[in-house]
PDB file of N, CA and C in Angstrom:
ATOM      1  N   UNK A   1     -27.288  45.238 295.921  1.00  0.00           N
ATOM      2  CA  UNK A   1     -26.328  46.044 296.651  1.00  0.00           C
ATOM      3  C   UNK A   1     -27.037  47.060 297.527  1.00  0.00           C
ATOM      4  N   UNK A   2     -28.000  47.552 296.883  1.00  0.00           N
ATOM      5  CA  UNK A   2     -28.775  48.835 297.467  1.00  0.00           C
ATOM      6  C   UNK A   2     -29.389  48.086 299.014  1.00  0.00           C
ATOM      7  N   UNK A   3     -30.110  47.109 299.278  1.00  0.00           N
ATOM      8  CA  UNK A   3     -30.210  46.502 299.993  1.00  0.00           C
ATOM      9  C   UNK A   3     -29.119  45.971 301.213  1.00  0.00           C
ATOM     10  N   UNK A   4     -28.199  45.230 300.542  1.00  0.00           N
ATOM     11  CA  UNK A   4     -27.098  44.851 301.565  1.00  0.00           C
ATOM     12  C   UNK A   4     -26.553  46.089 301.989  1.00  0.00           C
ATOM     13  N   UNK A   5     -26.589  47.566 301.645  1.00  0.00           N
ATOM     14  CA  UNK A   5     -26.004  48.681 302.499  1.00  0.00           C
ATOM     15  C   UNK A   5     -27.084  49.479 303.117  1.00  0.00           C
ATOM     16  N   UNK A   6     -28.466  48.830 302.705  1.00  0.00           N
ATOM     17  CA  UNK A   6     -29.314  49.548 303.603  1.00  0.00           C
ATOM     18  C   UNK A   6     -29.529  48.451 304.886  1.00  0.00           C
ATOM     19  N   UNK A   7     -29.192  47.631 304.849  1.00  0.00           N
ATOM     20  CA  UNK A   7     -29.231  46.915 305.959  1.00  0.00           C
ATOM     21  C   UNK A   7     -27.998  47.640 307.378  1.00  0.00           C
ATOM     22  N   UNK A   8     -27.236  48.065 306.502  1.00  0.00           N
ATOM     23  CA  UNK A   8     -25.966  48.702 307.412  1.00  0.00           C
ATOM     24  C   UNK A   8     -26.704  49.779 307.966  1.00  0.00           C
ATOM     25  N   UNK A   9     -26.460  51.033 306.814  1.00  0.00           N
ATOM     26  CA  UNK A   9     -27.255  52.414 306.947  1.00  0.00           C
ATOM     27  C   UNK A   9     -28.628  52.274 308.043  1.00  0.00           C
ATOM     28  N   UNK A  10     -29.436  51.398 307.997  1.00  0.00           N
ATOM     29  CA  UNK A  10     -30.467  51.859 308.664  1.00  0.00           C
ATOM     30  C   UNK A  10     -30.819  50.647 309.686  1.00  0.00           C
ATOM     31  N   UNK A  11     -29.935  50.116 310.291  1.00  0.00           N
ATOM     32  CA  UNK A  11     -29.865  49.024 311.168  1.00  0.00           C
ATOM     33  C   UNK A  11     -30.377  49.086 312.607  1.00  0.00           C
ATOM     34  N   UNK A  12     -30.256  50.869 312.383  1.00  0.00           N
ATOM     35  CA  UNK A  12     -30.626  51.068 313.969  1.00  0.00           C
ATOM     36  C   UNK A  12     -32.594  51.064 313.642  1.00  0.00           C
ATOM     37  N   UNK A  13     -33.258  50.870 312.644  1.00  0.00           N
ATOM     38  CA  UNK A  13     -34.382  50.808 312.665  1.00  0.00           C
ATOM     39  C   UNK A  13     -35.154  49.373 312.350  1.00  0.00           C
ATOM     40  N   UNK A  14     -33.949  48.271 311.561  1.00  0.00           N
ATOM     41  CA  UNK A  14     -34.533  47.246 311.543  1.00  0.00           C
ATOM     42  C   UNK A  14     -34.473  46.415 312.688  1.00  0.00           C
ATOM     43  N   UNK A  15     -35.559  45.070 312.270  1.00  0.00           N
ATOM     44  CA  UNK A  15     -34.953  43.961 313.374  1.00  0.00           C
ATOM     45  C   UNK A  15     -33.547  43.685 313.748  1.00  0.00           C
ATOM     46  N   UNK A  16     -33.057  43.656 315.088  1.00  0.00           N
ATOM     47  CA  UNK A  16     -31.787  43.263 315.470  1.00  0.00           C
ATOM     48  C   UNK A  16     -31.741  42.239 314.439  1.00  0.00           C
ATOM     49  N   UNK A  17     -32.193  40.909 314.230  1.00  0.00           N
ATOM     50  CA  UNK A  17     -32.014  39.395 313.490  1.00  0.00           C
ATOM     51  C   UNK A  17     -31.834  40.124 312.371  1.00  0.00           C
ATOM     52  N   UNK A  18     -32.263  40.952 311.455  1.00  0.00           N
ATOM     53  CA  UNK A  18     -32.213  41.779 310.205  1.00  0.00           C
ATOM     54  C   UNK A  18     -30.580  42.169 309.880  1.00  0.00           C
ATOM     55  N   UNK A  19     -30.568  42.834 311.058  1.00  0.00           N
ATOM     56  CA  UNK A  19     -29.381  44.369 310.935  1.00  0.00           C
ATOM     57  C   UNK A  19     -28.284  43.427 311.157  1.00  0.00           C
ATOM     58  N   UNK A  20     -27.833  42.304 312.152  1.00  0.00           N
ATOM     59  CA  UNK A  20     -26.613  42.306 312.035  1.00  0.00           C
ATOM     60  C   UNK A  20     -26.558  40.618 311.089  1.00  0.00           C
ATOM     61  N   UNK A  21     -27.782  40.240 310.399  1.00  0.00           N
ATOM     62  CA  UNK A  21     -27.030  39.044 309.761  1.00  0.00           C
ATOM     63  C   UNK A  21     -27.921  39.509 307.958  1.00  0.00           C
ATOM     64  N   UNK A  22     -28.218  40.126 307.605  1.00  0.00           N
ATOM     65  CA  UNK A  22     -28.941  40.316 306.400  1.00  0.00           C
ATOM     66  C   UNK A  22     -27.633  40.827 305.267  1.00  0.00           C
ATOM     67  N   UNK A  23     -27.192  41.818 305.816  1.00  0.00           N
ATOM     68  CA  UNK A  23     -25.692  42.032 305.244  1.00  0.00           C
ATOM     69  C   UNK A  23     -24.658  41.513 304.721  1.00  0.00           C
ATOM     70  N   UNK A  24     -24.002  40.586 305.277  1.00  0.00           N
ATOM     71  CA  UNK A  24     -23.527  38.935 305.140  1.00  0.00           C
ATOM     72  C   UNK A  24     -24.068  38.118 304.213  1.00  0.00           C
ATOM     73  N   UNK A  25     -25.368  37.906 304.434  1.00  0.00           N
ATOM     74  CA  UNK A  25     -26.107  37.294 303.410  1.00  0.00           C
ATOM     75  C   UNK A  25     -26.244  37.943 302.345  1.00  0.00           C
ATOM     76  N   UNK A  26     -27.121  38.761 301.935  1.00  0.00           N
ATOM     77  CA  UNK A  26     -26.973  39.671 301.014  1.00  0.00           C
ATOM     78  C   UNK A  26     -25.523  40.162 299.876  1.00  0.00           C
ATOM     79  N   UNK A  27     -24.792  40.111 300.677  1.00  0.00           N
ATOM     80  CA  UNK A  27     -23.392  40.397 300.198  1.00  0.00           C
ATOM     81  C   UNK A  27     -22.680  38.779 299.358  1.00  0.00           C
ATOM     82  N   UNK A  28     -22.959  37.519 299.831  1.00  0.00           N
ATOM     83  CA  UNK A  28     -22.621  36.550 299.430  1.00  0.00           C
ATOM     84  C   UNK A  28     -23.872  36.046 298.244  1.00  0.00           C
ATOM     85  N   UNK A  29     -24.626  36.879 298.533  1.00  0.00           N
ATOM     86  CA  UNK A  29     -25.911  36.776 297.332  1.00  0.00           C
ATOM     87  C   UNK A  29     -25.511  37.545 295.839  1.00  0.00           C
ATOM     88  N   UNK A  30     -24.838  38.686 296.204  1.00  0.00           N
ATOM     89  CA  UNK A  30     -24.092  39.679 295.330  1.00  0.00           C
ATOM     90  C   UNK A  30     -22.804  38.541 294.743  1.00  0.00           C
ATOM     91  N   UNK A  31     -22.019  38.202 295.400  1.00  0.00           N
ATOM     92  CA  UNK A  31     -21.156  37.353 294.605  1.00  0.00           C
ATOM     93  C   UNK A  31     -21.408  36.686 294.144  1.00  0.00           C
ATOM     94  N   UNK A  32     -22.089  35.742 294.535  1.00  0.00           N
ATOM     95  CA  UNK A  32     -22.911  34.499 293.629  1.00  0.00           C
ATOM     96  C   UNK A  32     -23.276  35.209 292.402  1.00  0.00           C
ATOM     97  N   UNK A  33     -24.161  36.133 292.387  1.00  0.00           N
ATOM     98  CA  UNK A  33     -24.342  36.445 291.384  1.00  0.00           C
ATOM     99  C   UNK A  33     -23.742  37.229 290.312  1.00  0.00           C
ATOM    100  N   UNK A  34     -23.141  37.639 290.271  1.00  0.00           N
ATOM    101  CA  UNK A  34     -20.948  37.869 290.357  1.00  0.00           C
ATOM    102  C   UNK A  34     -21.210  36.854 289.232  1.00  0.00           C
ATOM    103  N   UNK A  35     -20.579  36.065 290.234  1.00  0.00           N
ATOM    104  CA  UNK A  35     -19.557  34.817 289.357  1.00  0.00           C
ATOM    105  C   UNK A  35     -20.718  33.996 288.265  1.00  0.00           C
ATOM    106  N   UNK A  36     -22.243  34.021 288.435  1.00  0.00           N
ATOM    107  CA  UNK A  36     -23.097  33.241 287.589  1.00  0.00           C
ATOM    108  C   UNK A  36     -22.953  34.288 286.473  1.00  0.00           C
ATOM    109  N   UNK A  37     -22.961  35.530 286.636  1.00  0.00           N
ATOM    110  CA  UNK A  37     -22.815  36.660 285.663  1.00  0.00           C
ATOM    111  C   UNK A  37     -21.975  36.102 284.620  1.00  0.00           C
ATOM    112  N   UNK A  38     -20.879  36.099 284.991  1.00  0.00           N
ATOM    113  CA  UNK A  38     -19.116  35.631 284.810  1.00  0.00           C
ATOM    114  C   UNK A  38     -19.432  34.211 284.152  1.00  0.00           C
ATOM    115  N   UNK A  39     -19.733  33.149 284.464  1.00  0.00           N
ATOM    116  CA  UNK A  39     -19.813  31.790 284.092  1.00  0.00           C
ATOM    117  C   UNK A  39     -21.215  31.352 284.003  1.00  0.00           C
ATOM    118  N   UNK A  40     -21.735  32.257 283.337  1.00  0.00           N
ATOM    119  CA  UNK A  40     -23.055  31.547 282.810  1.00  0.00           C
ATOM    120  C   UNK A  40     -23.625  29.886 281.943  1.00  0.00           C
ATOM    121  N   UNK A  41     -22.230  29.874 281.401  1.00  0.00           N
ATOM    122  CA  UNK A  41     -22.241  28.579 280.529  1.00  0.00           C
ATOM    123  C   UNK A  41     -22.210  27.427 281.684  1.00  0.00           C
ATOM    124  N   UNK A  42     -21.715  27.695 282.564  1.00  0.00           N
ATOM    125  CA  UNK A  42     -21.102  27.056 284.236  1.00  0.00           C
ATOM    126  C   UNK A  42     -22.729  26.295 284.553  1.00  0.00           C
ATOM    127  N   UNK A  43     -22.610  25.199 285.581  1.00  0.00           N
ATOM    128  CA  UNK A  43     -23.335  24.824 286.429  1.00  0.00           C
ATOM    129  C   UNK A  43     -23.682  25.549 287.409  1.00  0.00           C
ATOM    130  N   UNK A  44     -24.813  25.966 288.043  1.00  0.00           N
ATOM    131  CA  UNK A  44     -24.533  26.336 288.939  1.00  0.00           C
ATOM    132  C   UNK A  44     -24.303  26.118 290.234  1.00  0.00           C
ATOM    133  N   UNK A  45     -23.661  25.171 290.626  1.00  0.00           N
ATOM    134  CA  UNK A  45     -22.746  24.235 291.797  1.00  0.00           C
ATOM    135  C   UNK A  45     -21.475  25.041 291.460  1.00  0.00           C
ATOM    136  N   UNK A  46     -21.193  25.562 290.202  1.00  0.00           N
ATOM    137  CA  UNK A  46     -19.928  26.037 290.378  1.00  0.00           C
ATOM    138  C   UNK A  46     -19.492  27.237 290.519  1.00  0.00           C
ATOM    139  N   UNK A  47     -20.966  28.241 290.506  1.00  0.00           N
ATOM    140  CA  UNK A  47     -20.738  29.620 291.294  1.00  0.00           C
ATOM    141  C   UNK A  47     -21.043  29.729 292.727  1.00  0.00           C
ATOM    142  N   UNK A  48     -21.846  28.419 293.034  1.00  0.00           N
ATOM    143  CA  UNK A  48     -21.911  28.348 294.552  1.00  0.00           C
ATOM    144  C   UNK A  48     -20.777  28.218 295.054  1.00  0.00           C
ATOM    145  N   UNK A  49     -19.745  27.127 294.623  1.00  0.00           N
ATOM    146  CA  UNK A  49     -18.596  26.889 295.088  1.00  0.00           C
ATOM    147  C   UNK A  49     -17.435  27.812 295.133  1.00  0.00           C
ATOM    148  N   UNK A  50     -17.437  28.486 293.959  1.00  0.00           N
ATOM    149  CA  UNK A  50     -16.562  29.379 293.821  1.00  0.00           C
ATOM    150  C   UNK A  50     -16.852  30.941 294.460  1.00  0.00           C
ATOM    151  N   UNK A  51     -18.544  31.256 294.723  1.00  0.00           N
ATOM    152  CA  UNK A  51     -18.764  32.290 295.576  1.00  0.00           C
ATOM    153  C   UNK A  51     -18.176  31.900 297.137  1.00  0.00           C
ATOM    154  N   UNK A  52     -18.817  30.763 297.626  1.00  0.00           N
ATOM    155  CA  UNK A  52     -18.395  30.246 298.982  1.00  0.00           C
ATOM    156  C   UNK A  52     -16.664  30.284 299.297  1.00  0.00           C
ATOM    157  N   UNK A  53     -16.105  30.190 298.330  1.00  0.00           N
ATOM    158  CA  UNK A  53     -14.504  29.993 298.426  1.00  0.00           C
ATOM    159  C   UNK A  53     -13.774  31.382 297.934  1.00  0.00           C
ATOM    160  N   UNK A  54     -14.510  32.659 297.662  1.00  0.00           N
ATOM    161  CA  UNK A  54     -14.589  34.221 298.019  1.00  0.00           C
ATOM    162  C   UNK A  54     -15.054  34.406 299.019  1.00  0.00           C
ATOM    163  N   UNK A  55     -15.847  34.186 299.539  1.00  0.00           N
ATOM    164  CA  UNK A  55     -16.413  34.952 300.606  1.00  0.00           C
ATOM    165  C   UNK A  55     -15.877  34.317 301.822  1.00  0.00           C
ATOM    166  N   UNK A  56     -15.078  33.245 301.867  1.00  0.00           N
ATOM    167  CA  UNK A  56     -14.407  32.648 302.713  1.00  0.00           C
ATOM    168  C   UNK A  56     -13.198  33.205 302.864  1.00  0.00           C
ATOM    169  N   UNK A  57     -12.620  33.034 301.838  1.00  0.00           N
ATOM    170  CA  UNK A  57     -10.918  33.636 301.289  1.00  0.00           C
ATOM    171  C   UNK A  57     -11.101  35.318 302.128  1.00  0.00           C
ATOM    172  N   UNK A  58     -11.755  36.183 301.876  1.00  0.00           N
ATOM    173  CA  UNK A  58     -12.614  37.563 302.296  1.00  0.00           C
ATOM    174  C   UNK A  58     -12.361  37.560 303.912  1.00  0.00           C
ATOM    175  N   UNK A  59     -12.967  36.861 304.124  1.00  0.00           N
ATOM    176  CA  UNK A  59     -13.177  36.589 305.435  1.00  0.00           C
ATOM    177  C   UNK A  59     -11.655  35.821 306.581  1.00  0.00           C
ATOM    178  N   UNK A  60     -11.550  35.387 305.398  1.00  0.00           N
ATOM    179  CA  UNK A  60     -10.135  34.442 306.399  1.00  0.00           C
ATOM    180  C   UNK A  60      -8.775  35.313 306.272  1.00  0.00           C
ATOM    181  N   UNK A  61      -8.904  36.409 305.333  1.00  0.00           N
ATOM    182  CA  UNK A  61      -7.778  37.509 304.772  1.00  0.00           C
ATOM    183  C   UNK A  61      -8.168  38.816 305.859  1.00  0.00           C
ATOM    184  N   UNK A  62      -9.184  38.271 306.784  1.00  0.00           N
ATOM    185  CA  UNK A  62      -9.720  39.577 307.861  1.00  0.00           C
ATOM    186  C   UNK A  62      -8.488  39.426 309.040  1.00  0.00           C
ATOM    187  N   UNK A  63      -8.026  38.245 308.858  1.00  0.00           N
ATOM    188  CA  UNK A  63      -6.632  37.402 309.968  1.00  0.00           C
ATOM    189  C   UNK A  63      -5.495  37.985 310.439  1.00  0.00           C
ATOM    190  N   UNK A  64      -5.315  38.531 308.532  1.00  0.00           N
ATOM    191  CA  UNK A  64      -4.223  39.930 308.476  1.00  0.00           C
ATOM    192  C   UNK A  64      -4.272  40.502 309.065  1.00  0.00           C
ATOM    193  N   UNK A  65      -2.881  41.131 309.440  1.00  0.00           N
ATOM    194  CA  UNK A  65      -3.123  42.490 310.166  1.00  0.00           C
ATOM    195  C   UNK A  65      -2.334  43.054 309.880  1.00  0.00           C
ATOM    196  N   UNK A  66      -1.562  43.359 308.624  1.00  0.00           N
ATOM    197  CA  UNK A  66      -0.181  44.342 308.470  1.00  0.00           C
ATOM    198  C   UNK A  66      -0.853  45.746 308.312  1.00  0.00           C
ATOM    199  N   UNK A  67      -0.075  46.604 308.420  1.00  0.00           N
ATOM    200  CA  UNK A  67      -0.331  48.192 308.652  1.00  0.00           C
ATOM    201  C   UNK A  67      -1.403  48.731 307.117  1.00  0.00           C
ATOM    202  N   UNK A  68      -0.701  48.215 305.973  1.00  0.00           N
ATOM    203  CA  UNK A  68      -1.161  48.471 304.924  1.00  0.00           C
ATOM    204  C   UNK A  68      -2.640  48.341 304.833  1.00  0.00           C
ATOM    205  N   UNK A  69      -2.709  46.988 304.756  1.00  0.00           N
ATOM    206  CA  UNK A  69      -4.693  46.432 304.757  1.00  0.00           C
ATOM    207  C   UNK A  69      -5.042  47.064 306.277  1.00  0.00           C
ATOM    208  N   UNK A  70      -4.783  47.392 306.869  1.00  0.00           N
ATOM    209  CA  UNK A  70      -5.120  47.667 308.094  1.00  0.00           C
ATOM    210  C   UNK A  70      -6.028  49.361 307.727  1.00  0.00           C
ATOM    211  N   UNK A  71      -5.151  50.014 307.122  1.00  0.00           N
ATOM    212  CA  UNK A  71      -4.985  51.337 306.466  1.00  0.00           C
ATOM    213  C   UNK A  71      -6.241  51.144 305.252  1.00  0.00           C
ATOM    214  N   UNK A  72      -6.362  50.113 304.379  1.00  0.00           N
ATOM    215  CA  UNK A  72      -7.463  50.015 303.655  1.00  0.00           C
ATOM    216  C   UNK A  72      -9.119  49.365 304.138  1.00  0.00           C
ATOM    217  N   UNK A  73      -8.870  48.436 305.093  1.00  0.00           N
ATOM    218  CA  UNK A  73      -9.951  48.250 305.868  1.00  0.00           C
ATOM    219  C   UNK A  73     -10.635  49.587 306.204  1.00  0.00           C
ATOM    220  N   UNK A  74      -9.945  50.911 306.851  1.00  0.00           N
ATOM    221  CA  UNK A  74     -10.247  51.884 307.405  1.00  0.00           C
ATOM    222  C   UNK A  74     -11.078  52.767 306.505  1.00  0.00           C
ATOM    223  N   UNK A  75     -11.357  52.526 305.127  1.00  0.00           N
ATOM    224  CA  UNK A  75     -11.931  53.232 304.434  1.00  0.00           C
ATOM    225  C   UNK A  75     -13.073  52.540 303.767  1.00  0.00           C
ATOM    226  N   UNK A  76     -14.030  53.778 303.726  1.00  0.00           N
ATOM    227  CA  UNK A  76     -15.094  53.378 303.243  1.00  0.00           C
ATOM    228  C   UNK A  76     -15.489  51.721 302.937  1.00  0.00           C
ATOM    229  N   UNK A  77     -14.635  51.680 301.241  1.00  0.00           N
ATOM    230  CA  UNK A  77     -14.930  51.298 299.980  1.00  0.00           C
ATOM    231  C   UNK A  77     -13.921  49.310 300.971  1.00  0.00           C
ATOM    232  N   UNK A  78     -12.780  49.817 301.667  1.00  0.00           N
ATOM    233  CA  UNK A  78     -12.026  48.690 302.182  1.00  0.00           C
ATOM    234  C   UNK A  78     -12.793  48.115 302.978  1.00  0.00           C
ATOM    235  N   UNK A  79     -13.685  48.845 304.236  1.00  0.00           N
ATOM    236  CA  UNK A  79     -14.318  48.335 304.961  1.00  0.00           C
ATOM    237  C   UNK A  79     -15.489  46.827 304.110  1.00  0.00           C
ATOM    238  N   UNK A  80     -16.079  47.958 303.209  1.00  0.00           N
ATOM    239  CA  UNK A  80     -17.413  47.092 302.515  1.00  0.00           C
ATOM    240  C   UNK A  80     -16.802  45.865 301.741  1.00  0.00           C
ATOM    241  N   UNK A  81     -15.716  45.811 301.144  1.00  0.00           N
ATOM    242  CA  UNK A  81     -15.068  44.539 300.301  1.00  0.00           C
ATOM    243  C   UNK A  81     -14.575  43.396 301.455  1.00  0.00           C
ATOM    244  N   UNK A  82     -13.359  44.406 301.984  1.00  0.00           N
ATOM    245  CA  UNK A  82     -12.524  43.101 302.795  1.00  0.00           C
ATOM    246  C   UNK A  82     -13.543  43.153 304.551  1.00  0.00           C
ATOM    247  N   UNK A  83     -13.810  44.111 304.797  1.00  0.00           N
ATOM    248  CA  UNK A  83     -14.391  43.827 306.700  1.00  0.00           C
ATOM    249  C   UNK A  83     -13.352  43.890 306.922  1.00  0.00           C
ATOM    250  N   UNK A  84     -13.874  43.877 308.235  1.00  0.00           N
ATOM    251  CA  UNK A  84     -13.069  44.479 309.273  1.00  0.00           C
ATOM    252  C   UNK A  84     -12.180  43.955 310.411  1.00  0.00           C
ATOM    253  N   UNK A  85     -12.874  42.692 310.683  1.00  0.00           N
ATOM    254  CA  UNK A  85     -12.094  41.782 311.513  1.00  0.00           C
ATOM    255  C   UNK A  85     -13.124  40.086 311.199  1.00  0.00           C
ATOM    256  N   UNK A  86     -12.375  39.185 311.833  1.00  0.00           N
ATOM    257  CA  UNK A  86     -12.507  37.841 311.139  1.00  0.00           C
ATOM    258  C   UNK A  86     -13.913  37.223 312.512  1.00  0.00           C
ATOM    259  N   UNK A  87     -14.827  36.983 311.825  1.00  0.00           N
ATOM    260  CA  UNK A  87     -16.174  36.267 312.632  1.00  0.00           C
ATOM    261  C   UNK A  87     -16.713  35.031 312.303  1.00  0.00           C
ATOM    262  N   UNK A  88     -16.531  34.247 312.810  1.00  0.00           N
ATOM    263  CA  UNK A  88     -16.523  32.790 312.568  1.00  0.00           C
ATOM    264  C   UNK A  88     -18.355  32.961 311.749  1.00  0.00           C
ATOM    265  N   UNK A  89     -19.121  33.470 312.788  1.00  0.00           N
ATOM    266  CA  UNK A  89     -20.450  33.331 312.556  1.00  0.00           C
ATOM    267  C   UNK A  89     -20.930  34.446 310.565  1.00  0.00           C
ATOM    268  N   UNK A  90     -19.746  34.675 310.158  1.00  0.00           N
ATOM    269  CA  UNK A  90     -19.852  35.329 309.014  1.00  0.00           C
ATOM    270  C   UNK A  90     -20.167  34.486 307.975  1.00  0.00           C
ATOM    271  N   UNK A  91     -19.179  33.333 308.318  1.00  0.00           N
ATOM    272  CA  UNK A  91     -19.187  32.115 307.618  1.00  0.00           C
ATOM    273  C   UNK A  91     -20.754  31.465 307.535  1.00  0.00           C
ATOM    274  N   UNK A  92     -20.996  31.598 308.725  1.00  0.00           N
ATOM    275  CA  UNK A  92     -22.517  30.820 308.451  1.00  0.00           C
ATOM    276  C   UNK A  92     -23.287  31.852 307.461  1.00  0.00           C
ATOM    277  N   UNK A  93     -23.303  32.944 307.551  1.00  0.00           N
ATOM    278  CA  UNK A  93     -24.257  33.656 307.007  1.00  0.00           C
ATOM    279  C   UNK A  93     -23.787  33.836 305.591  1.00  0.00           C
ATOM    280  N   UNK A  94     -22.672  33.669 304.956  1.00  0.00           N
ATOM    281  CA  UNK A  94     -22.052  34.062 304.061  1.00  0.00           C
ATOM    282  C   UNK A  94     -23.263  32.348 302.983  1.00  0.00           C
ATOM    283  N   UNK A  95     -22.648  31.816 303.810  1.00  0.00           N
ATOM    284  CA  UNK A  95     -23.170  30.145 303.343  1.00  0.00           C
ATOM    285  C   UNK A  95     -24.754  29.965 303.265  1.00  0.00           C
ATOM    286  N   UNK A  96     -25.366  30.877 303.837  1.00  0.00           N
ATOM    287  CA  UNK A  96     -26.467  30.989 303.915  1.00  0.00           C
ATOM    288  C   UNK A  96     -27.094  31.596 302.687  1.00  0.00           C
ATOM    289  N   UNK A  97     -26.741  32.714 302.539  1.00  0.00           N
ATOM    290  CA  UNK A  97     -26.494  33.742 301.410  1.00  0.00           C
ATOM    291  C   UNK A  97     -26.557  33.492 300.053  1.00  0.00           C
ATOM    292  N   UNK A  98     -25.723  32.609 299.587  1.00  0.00           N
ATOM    293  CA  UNK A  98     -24.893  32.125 298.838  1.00  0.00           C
ATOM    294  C   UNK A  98     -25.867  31.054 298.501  1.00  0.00           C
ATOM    295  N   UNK A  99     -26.428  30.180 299.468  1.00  0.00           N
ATOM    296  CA  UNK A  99     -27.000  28.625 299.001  1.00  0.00           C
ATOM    297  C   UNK A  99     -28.876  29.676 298.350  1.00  0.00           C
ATOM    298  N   UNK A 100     -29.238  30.596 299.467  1.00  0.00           N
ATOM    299  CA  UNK A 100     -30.203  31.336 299.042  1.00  0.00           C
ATOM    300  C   UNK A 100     -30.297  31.683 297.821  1.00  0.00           C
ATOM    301  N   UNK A 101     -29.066  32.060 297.127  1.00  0.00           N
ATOM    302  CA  UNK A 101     -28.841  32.999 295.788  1.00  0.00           C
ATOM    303  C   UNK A 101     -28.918  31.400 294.847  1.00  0.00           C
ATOM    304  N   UNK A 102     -28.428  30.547 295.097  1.00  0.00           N
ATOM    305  CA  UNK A 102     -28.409  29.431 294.607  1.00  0.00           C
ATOM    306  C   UNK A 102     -29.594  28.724 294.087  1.00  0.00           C
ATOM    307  N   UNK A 103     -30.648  28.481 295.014  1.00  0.00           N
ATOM    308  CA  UNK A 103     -31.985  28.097 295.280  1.00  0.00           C
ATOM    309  C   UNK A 103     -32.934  29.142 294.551  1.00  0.00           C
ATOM    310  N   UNK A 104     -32.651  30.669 294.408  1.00  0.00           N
ATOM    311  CA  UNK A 104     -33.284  31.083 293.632  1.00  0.00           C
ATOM    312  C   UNK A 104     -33.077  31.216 292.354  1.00  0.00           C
ATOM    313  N   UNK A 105     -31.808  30.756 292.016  1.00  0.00           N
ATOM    314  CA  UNK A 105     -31.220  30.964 290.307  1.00  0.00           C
ATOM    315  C   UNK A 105     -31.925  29.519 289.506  1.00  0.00           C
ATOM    316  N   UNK A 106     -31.957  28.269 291.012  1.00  0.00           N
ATOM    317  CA  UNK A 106     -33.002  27.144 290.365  1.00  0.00           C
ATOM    318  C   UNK A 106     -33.909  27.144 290.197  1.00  0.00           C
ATOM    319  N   UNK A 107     -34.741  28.256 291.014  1.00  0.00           N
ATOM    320  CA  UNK A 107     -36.415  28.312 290.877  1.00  0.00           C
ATOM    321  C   UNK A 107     -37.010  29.284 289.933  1.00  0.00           C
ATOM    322  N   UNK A 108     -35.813  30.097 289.060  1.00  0.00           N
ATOM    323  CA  UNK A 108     -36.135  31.079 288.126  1.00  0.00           C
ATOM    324  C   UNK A 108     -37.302  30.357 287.334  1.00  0.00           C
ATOM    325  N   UNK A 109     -38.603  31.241 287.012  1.00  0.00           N
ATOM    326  CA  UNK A 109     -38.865  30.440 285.844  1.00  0.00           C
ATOM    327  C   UNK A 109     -38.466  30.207 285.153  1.00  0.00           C
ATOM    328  N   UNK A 110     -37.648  31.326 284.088  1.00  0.00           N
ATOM    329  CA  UNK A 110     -37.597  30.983 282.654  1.00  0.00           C
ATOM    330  C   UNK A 110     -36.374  31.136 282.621  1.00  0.00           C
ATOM    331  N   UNK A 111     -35.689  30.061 283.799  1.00  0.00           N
ATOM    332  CA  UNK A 111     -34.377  30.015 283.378  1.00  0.00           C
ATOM    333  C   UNK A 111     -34.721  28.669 282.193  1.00  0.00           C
ATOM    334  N   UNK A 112     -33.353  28.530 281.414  1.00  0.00           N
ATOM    335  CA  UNK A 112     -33.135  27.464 280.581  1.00  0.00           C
ATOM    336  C   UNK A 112     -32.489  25.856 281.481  1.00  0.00           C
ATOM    337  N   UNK A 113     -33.463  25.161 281.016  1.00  0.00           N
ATOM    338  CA  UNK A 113     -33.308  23.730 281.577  1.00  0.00           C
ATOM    339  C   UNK A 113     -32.811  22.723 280.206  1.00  0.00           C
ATOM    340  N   UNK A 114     -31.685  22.131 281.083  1.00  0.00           N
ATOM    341  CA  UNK A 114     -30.984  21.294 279.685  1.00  0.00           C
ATOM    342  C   UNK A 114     -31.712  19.779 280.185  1.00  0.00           C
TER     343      UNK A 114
END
């Protein structure tokens, strides 16, 4: 987490390629690891899937626009969960993120291999 908001916070000092896609990623890295938290007994194809189909759902609920979420987007804590408006290219990075967090939960060493 500390990471995916220092990518925000201090964006005006990293690489452009850094600052506006590390966030995205990072953030779909956080869910993944979320839901492996959550379903450890799980495959993990099935926190990929089920992170990818949050961070999608997230993203496709940016579509909304009633006054209410409009009103919670505007804050802090709304901004960082739901965003702010809907970016196709979020999706890539979200997927990116996500398969990253994936690829490293396989290369753990001492994870347990059945």
């Amino acid at each position: 987490m500390a990471l995916g908001l220092g990518s925000r916070v201090f964006d005006d000092v990293l690489p452009v390629f850094v600052a506006e896609h590390f966030g995205d990623a990072l953030w779909a890295c956080m869910i993944y690891f979320g839901f492996r938290t959550c379903y450890t007994y799980k495959k993990i194809s099935f926190s990929l899937w089920c992170s990818l189909a949050f961070c999608f759902a997230i993203e496709g609920s940016q579509l909304y626009q009633a006054g209410w979420i409009i009103y919670l987007r505007e804050t802090t804590l709304g901004a960082l969960v739901l965003g702010k408006g809907f970016l196709t290219a979020d999706l890539v990075r979200y997927t990116v993120g996500a398969a990253i967090a994936a690829l490293l939960d396989l290369a753990w060493p001492w994870r347990k291999r059945s």
